[in-house]
C-alpha atoms as a PDB file:
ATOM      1  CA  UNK A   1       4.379  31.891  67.377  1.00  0.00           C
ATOM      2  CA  UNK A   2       2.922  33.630  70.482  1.00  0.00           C
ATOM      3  CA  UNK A   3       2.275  31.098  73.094  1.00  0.00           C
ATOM      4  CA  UNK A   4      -0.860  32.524  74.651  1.00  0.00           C
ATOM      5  CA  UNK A   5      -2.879  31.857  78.020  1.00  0.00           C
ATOM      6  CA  UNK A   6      -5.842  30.117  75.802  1.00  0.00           C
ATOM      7  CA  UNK A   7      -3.366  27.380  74.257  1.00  0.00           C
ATOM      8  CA  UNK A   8      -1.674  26.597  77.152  1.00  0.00           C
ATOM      9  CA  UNK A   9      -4.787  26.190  78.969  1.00  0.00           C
ATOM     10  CA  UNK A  10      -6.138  23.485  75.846  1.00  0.00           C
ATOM     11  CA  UNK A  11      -2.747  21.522  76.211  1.00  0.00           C
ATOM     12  CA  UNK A  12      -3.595  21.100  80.060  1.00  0.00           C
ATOM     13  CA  UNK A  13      -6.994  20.220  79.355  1.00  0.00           C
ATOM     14  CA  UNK A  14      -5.646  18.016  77.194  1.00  0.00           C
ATOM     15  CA  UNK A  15      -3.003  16.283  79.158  1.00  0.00           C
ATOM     16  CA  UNK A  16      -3.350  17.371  82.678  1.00  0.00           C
ATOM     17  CA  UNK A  17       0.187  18.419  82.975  1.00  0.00           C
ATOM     18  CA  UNK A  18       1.360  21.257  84.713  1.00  0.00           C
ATOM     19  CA  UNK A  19       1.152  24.771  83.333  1.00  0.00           C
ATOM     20  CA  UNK A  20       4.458  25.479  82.960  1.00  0.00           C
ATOM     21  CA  UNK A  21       5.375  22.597  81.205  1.00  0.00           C
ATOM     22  CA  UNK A  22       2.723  23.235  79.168  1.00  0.00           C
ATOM     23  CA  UNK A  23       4.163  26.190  78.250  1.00  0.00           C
ATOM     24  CA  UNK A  24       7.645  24.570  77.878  1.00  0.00           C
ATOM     25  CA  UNK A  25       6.508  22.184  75.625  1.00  0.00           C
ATOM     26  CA  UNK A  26       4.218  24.784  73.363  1.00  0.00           C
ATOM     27  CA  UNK A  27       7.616  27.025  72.896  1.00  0.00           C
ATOM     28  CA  UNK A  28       9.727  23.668  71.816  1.00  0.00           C
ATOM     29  CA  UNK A  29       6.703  23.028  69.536  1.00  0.00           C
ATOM     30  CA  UNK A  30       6.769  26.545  68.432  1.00  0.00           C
ATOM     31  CA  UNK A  31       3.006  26.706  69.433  1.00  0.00           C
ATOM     32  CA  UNK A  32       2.142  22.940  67.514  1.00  0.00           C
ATOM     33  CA  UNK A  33      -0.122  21.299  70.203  1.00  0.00           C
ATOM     34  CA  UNK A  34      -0.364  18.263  68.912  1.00  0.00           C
ATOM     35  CA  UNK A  35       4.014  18.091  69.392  1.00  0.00           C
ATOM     36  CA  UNK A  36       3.673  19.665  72.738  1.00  0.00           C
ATOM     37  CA  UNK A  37       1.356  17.114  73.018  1.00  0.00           C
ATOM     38  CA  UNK A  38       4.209  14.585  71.837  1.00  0.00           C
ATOM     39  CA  UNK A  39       6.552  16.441  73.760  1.00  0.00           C
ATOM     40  CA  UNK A  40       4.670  16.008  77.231  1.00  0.00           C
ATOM     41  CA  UNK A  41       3.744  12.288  76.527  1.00  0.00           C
ATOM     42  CA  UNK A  42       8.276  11.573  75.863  1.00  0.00           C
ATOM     43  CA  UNK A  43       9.115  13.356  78.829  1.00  0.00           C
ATOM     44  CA  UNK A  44       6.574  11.156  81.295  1.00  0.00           C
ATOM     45  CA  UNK A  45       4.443  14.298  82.056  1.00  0.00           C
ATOM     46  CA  UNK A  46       1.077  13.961  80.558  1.00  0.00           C
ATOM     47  CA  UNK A  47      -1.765  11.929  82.509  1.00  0.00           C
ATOM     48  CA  UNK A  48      -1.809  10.402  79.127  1.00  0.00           C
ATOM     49  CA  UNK A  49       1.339   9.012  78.700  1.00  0.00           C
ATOM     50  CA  UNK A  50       1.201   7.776  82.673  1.00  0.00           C
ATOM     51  CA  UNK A  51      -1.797   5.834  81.599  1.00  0.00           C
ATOM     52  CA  UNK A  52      -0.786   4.636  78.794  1.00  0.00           C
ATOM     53  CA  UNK A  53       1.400   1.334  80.557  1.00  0.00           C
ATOM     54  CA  UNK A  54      -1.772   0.382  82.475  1.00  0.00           C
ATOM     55  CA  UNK A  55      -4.175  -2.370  81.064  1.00  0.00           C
ATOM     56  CA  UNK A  56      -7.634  -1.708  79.921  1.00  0.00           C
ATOM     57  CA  UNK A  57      -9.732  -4.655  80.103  1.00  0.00           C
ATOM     58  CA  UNK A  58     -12.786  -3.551  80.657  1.00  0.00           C
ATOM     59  CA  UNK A  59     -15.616  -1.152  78.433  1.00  0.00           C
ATOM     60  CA  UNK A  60     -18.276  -2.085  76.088  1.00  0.00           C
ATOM     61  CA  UNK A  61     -19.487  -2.603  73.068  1.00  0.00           C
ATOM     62  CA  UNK A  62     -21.182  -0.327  70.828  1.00  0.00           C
ATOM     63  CA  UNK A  63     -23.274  -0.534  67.658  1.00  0.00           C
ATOM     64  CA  UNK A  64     -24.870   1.841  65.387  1.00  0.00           C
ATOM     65  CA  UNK A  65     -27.111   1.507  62.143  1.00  0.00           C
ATOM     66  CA  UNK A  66     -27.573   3.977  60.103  1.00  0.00           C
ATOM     67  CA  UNK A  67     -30.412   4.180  57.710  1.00  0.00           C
ATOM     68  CA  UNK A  68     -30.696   0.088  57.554  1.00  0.00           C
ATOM     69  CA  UNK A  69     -27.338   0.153  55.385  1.00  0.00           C
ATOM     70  CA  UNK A  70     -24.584   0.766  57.841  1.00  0.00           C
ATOM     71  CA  UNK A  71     -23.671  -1.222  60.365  1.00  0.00           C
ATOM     72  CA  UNK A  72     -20.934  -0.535  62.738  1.00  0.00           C
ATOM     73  CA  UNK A  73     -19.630  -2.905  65.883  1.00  0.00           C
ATOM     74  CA  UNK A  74     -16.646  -0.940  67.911  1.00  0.00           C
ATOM     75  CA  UNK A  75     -14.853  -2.396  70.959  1.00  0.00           C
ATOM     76  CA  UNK A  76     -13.837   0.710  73.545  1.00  0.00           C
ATOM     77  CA  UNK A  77     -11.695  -0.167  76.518  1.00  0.00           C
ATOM     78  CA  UNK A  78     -11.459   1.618  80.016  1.00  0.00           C
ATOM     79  CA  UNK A  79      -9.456  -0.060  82.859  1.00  0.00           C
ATOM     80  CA  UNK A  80     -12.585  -0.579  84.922  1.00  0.00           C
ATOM     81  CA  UNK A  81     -16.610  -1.617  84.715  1.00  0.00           C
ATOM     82  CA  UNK A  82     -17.317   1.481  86.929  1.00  0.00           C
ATOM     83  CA  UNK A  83     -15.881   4.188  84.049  1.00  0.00           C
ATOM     84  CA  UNK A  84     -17.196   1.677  81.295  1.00  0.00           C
ATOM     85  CA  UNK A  85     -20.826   2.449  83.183  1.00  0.00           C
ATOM     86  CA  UNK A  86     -20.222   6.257  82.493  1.00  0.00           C
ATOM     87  CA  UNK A  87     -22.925   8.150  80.634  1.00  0.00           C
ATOM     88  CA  UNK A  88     -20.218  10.051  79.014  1.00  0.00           C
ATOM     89  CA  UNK A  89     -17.827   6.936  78.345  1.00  0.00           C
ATOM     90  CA  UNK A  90     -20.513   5.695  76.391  1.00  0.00           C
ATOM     91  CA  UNK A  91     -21.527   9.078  74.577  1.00  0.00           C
ATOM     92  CA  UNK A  92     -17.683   8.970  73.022  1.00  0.00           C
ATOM     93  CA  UNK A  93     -18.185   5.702  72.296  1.00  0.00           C
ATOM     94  CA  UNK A  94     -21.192   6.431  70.023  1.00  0.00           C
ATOM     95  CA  UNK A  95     -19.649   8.632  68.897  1.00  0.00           C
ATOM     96  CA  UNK A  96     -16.939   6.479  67.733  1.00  0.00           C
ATOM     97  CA  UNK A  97     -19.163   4.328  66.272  1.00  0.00           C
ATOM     98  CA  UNK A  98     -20.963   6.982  63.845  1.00  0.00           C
ATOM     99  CA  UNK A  99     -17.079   8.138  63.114  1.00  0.00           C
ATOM    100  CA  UNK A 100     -16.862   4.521  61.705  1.00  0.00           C
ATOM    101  CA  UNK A 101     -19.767   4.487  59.737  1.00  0.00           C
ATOM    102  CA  UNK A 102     -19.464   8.256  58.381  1.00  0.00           C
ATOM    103  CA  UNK A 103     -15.745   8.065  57.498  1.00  0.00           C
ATOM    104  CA  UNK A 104     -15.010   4.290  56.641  1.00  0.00           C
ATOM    105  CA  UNK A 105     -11.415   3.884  58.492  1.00  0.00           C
ATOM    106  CA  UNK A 106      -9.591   0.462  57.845  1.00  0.00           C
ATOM    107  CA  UNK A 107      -7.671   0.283  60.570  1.00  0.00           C
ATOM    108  CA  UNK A 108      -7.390   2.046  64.305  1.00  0.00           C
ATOM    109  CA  UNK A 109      -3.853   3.460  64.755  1.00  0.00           C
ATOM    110  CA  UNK A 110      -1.159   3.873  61.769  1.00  0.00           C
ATOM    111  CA  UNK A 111       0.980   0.620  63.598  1.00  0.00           C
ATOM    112  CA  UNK A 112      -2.160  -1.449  62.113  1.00  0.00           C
ATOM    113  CA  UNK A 113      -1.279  -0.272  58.401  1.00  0.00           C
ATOM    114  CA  UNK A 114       0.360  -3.649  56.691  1.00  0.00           C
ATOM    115  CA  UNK A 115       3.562  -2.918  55.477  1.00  0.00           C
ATOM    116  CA  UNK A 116       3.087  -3.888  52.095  1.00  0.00           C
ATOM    117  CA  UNK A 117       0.225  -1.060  52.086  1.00  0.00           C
ATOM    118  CA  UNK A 118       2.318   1.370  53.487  1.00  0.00           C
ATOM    119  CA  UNK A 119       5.067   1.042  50.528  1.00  0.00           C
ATOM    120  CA  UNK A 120       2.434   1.291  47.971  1.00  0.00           C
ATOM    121  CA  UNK A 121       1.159   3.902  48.856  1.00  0.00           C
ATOM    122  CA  UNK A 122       4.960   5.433  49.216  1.00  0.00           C
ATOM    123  CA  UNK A 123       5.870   3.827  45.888  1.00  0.00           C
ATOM    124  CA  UNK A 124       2.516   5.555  43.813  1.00  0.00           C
ATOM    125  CA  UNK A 125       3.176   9.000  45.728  1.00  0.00           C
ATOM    126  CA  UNK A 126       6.587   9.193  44.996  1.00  0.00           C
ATOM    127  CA  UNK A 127       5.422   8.663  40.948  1.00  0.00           C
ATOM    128  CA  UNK A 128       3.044  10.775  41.493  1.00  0.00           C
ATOM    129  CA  UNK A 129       5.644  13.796  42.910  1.00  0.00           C
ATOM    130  CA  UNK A 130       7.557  12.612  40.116  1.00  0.00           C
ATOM    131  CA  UNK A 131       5.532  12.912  37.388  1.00  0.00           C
ATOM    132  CA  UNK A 132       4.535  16.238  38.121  1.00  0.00           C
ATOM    133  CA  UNK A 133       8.122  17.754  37.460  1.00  0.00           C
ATOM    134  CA  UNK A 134       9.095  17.646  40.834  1.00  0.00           C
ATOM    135  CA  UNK A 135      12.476  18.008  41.897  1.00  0.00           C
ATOM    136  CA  UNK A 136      13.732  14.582  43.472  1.00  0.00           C
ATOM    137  CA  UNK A 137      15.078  16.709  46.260  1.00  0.00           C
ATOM    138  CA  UNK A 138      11.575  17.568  47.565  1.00  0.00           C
ATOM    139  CA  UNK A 139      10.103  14.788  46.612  1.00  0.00           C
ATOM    140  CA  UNK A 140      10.674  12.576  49.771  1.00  0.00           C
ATOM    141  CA  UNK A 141       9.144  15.588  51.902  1.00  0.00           C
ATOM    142  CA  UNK A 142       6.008  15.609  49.755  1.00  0.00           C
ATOM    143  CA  UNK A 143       5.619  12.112  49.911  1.00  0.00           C
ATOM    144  CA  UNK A 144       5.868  12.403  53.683  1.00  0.00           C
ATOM    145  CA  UNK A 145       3.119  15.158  53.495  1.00  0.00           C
ATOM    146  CA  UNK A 146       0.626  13.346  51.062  1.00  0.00           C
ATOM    147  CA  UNK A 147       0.978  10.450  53.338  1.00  0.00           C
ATOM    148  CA  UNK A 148      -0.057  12.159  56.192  1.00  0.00           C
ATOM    149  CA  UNK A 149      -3.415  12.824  54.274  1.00  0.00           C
ATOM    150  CA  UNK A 150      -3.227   8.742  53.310  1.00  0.00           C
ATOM    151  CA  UNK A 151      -3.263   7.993  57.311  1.00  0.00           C
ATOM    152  CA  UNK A 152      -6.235  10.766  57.698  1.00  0.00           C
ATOM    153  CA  UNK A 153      -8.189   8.740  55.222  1.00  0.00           C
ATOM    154  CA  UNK A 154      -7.436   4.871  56.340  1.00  0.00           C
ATOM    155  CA  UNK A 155      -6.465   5.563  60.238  1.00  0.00           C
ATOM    156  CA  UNK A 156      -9.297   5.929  62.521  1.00  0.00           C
ATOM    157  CA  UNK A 157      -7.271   7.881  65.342  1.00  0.00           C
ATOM    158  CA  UNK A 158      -5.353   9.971  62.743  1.00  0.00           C
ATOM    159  CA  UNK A 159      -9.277  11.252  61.103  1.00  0.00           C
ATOM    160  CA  UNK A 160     -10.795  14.356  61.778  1.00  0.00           C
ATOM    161  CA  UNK A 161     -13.976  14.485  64.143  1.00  0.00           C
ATOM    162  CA  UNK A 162     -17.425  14.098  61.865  1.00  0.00           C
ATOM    163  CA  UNK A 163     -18.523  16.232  64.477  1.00  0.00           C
ATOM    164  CA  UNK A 164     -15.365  19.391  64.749  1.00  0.00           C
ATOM    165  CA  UNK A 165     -13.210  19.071  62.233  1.00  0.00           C
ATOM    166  CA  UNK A 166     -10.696  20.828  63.750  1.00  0.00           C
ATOM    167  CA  UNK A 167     -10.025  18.054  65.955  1.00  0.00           C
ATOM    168  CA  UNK A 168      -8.731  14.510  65.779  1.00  0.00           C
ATOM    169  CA  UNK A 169     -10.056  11.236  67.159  1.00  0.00           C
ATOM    170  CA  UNK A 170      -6.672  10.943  69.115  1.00  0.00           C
ATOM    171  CA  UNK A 171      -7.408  14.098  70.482  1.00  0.00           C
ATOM    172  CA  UNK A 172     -11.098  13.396  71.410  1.00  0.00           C
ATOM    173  CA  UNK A 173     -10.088  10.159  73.095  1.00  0.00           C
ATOM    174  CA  UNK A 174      -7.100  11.968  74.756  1.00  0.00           C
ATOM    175  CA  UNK A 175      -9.493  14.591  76.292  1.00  0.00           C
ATOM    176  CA  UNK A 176     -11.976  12.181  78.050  1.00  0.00           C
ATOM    177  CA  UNK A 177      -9.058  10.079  78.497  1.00  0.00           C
ATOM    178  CA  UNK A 178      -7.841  12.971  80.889  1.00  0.00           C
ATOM    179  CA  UNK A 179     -11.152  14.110  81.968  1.00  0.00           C
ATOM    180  CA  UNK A 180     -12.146  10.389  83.289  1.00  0.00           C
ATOM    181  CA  UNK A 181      -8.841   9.721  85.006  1.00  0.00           C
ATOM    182  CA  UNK A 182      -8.291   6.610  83.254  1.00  0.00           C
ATOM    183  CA  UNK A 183      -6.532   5.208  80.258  1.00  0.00           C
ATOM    184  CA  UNK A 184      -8.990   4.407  77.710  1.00  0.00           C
ATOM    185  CA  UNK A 185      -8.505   2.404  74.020  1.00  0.00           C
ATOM    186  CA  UNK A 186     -10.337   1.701  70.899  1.00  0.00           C
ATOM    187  CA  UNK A 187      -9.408  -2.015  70.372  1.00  0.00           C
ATOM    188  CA  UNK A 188     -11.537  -2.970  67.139  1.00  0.00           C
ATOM    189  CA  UNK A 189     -14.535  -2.693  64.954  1.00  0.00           C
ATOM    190  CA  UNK A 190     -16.147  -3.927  61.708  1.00  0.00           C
ATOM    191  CA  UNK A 191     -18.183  -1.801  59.429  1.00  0.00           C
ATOM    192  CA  UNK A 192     -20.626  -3.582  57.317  1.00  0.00           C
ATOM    193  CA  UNK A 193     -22.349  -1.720  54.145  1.00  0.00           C
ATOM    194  CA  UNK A 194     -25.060  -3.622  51.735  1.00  0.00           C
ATOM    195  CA  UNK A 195     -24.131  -4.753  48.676  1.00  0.00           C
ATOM    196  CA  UNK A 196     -20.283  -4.156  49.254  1.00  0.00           C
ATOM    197  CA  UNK A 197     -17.966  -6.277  47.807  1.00  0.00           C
ATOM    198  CA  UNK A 198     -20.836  -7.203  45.196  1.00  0.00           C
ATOM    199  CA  UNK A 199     -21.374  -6.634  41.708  1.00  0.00           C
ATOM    200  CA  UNK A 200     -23.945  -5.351  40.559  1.00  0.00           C
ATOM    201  CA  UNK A 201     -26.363  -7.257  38.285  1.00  0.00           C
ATOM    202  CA  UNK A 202     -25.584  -6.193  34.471  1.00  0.00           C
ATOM    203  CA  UNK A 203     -29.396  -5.547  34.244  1.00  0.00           C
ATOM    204  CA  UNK A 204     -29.465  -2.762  37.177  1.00  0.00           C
ATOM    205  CA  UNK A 205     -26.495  -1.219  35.945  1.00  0.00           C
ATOM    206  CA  UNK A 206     -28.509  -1.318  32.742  1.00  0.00           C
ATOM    207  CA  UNK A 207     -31.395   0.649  33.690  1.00  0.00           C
ATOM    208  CA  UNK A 208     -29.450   2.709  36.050  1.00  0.00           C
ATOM    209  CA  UNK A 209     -27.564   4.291  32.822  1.00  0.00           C
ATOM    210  CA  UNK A 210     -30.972   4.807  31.486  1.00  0.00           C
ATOM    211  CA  UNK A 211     -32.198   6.975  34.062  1.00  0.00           C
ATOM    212  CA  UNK A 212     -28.993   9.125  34.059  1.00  0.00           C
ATOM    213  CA  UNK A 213     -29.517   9.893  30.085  1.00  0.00           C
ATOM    214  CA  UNK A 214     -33.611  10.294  30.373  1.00  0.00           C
ATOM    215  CA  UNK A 215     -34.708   6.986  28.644  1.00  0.00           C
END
């Protein structure tokens, strides 16, 4: 893949690293940011890997309701009250907050996942591949594959951007990460929807039927 000026130039906006090791790390990734990314955070020379041993301790807390049903509390981190204070700190946080409510994550990063969930999911993939016809050879890599989709669905920093799909939470809170100068972390949040974890009265299940067939 052709490692042009434009993608090198995204990978330093990204991680602040120098151009030529952007460009390094774009040719070992044969042109996959998000390993150059990888690749720049290993070898110590992304902003966002030097940030990423200091302690954030301070930020705020968000909320958002949408349409008197969703509720969403999120807990951002910054390592100081002055950045927490920053009109566009607190924009990404909103933003994180409608990601929440939009997308229903369970957890922040894939080191959350329980391990009993994670070998589920493995176990009903793999029957899945299986019962398909697929070779057992290529099953393992298309377990990998589907699980990556899995950690989309469940993993807040592995989900696509409500607002650009074409890029990732991690990514989002990499760039203003860079941008502010200072390591910044999504710590928690709870999502609250009416009537979830409730059944439904037999009676309004009832009627609801009878609207879906005309009566």
């Amino acid at each position: 893949m052709e490692i042009t000026a434009a993608l090198i130039k995204e990978l330093r906006d990204k991680t602040s690293a120098g151009m030529m090791d952007c460009k390094k790390a774009l040719q070992e990734a044969n042109g996959d940011i998000n390993k150059a990314v990888d690749i720049l955070r290993e070898k110590g020379l992304s902003s966002v890997a030097k940030k990423s041993g200091r302690i954030a301790s301070e930020g705020i807390v968000e909320s958002y309701i949408h349409g008197g049903r969703i509720g969403v509390l999120v807990e951002v981190n910054t390592e100081t009250d002055f950045v927490a204070k920053n009109d566009e700190f607190k924009s990404f946080v909103k933003d994180i907050a409608m990601q929440i409510a939009a997308v229903n994550p369970k957890y922040v990063t894939r080191e959350e996942v329980p391990q009993d969930v994670l070998e589920h999911e493995k176990k009903v993939l793999t029957e899945q591949a299986l019962n398909e016809g697929k070779p057992e050879k290529i099953v393992e890599k298309m377990v990998a594959g589907r699980l990556e989709k899995f950690y989309e669905e469940i993993v807040l920093l592995d989900q696509k951007f409500i607002k650009d799909p074409d890029v990732k939470v991690q990514d989002l809170l990499n760039n203003i990460s860079a941008k502010i100068g200072e390591k910044i972390s999504v710590r928690r949040f709870v999502r609250y929807e009416v009537g979830e974890g409730l059944e439904k009265r037999e009676e309004d299940f009832a009627e609801e039927v009878a609207k879906q067939i005309g009566q």
